[in-house]
N, C-alpha and C. Protein backbone atom coordinates (compact mmCIF):
# COMPACT_ATOMS: atom_id res chain seq x y z
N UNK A 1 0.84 -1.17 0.00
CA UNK A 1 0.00 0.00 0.00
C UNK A 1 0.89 1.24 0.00
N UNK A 2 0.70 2.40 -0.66
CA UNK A 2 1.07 4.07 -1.06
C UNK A 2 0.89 4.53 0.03
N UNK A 3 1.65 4.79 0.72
CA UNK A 3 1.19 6.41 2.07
C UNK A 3 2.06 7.57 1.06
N UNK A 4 0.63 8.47 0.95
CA UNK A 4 0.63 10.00 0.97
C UNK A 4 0.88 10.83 2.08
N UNK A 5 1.71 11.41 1.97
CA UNK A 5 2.39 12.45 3.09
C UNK A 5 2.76 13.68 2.55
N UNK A 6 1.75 14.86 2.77
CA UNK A 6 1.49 15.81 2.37
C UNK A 6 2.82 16.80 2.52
N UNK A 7 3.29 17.26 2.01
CA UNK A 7 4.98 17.76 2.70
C UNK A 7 5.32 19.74 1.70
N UNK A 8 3.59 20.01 0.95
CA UNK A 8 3.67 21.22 0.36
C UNK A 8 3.09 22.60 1.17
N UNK A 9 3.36 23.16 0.88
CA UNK A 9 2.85 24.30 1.44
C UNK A 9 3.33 25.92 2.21
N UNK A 10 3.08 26.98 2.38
CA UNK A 10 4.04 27.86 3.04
C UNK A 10 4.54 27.36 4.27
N UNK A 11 5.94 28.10 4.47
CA UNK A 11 6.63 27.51 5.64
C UNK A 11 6.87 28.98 6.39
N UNK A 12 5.34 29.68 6.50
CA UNK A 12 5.83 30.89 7.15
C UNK A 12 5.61 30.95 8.39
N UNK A 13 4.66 30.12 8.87
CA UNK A 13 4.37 29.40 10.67
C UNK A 13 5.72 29.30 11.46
N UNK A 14 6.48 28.62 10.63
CA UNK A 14 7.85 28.21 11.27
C UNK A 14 8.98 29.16 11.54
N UNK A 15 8.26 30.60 10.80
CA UNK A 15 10.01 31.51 11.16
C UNK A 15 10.86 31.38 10.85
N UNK A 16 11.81 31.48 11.83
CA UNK A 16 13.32 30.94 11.14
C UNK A 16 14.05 30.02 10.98
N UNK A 17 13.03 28.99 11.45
CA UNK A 17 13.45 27.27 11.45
C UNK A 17 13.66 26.36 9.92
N UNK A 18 12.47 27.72 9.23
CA UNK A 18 12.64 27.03 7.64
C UNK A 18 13.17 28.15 6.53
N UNK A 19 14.37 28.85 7.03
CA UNK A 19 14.94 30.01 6.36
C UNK A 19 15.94 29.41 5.38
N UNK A 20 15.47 28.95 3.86
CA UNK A 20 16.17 28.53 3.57
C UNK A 20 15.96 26.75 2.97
N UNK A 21 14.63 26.62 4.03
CA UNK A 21 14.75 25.04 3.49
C UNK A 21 12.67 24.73 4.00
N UNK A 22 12.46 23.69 3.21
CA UNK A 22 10.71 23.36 3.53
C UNK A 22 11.30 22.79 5.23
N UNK A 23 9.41 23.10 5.16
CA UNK A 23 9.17 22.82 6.97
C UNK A 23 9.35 20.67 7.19
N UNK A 24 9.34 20.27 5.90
CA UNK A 24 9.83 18.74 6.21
C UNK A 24 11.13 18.46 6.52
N UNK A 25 12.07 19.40 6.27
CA UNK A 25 13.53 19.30 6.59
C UNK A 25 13.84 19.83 8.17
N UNK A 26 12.96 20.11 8.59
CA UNK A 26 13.40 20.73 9.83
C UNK A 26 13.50 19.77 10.61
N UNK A 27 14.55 20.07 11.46
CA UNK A 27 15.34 18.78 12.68
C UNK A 27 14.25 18.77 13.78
N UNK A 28 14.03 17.98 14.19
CA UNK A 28 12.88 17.24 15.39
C UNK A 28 13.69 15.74 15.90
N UNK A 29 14.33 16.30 16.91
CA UNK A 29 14.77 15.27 17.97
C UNK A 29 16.06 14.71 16.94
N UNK A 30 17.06 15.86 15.82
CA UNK A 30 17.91 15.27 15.39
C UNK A 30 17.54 14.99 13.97
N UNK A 31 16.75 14.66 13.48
CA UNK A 31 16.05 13.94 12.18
C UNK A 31 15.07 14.93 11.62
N UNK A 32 14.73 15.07 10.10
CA UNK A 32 13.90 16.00 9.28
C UNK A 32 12.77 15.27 9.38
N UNK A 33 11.71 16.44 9.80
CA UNK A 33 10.70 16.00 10.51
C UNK A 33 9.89 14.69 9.40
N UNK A 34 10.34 14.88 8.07
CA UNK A 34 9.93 13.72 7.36
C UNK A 34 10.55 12.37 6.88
N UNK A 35 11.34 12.45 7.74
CA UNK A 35 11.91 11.00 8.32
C UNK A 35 11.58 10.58 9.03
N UNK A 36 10.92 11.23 10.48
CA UNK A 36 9.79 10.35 10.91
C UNK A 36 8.76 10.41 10.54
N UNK A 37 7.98 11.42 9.50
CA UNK A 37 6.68 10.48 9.22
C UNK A 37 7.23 9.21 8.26
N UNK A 38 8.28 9.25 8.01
CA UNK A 38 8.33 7.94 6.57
C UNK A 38 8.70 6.64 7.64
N UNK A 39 8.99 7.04 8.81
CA UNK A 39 9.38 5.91 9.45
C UNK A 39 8.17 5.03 10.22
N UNK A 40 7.43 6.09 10.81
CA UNK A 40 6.42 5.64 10.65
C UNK A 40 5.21 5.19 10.04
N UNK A 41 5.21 5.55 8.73
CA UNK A 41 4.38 5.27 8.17
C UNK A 41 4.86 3.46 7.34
N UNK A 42 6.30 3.61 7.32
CA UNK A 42 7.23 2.55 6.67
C UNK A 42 6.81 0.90 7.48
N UNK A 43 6.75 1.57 8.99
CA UNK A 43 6.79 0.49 10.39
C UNK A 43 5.16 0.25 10.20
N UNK A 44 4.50 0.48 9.64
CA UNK A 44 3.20 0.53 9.29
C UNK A 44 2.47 -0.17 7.90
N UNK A 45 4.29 -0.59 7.36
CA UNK A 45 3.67 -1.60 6.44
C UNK A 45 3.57 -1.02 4.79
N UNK A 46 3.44 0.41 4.50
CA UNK A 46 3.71 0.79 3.30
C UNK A 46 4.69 0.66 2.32
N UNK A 47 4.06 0.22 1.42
CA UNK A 47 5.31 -0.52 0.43
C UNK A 47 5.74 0.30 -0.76
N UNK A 48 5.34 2.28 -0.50
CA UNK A 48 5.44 3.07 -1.60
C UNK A 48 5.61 4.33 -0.38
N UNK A 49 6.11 5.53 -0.88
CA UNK A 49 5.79 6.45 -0.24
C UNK A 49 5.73 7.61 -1.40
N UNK A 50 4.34 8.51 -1.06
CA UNK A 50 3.96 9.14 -1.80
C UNK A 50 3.85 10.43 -1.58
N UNK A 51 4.72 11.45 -1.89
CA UNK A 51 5.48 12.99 -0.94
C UNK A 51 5.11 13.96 -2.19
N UNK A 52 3.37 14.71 -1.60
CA UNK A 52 2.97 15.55 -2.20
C UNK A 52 3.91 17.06 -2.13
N UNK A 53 4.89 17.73 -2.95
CA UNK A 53 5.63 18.67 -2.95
C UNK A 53 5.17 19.88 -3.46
N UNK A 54 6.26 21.14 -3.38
CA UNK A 54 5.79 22.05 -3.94
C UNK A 54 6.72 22.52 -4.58
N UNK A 55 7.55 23.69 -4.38
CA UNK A 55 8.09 24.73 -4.75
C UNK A 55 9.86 23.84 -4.05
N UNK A 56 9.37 22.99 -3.37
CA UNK A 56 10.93 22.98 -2.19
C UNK A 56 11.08 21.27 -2.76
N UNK A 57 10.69 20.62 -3.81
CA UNK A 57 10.73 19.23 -4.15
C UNK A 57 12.26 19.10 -4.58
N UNK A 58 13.08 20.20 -4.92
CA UNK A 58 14.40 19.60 -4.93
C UNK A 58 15.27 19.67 -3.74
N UNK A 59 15.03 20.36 -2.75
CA UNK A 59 15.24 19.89 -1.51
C UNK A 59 15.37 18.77 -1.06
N UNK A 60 13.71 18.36 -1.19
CA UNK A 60 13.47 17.40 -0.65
C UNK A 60 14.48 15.94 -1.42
N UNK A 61 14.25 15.92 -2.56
CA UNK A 61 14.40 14.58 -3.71
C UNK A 61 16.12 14.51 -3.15
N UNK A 62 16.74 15.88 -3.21
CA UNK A 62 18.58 15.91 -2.77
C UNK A 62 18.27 15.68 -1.26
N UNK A 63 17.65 15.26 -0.17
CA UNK A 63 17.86 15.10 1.07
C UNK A 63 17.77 13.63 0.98
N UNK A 64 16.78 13.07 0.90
CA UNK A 64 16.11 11.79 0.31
C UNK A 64 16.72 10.38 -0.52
N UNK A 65 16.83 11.14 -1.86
CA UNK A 65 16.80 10.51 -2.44
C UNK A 65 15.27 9.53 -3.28
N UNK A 66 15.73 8.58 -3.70
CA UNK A 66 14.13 8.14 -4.18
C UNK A 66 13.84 6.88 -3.50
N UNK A 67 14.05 6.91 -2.22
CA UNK A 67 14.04 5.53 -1.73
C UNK A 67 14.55 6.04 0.11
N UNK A 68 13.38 5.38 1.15
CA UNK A 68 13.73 5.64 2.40
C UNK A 68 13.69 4.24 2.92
N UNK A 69 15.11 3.78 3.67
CA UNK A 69 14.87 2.46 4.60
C UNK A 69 14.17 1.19 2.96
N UNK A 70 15.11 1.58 1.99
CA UNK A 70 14.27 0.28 0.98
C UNK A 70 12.61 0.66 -0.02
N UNK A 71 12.02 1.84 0.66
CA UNK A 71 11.05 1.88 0.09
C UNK A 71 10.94 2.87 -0.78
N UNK A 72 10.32 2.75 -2.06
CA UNK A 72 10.54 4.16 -3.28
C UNK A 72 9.69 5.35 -2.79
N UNK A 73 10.24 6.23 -3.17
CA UNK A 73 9.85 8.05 -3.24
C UNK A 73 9.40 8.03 -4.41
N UNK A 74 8.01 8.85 -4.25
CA UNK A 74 7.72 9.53 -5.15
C UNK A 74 7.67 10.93 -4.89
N UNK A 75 8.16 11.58 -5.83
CA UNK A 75 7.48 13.33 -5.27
C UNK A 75 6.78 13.53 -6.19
N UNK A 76 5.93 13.93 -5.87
CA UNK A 76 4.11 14.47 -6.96
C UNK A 76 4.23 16.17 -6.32
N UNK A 77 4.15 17.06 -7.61
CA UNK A 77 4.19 17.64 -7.76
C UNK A 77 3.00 18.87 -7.10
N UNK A 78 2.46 19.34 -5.78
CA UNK A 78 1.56 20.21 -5.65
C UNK A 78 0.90 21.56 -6.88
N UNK A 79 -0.32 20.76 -7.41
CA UNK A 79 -0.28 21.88 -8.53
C UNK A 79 -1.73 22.72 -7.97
N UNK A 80 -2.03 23.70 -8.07
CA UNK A 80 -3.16 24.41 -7.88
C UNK A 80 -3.71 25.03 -8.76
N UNK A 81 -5.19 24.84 -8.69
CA UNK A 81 -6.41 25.31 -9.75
C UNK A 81 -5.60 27.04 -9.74
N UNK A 82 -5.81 27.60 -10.79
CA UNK A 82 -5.52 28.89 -11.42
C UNK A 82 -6.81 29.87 -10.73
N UNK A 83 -7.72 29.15 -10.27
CA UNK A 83 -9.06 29.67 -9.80
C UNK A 83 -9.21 29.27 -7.91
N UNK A 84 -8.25 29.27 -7.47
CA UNK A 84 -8.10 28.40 -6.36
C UNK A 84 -7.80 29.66 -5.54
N UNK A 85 -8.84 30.11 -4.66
CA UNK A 85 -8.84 30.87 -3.70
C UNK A 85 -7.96 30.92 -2.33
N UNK A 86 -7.49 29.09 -1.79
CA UNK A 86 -6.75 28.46 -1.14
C UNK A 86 -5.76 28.79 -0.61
N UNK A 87 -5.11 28.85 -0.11
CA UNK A 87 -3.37 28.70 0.49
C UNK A 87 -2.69 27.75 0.80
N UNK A 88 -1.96 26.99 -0.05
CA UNK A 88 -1.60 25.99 0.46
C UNK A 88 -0.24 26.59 1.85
């Protein structure tokens, strides 16, 4: 099974923790905070991981790679309606 792990969006909540880099790279207990969702989601049996991105996907893909602990990366691209009132 695919776990989706949403990882797009402004990183202006965070200040100066993400000056420079998305709010999934930020260190939590040592580790980018999306290394533990992949770890958990991994210990959970997912046999894909599916890392909705945005603007910061080469970040991410050069931190990464396409593969965590054995299992493939995907990064899918965050695209938004042209009519999309939203914020991601």
């Amino acid at each position: 099974m695919d776990e989706i792990i949403p990882a797009a969006g402004r990183e202006s909540r965070l200040g100066e923790l993400t000056a420079g880099r998305p709010k999934g790279l930020v260190d939590v207990a040592g580790r980018p905070l999306l290394a533990c969702a992949f770890e958990t989601v991994v210990d959970a049996g997912a046999d894909g991981l599916i890392v909705i991105v945005g603007d910061e996907a080469p970040q991410i893909v050069d931190r990464f790679g396409h593969a965590f602990e054995g299992i493939p990366i995907t990064a899918s691209r965050f695209a938004r309606s042209p009519n999309s009132h939203h914020r991601a």
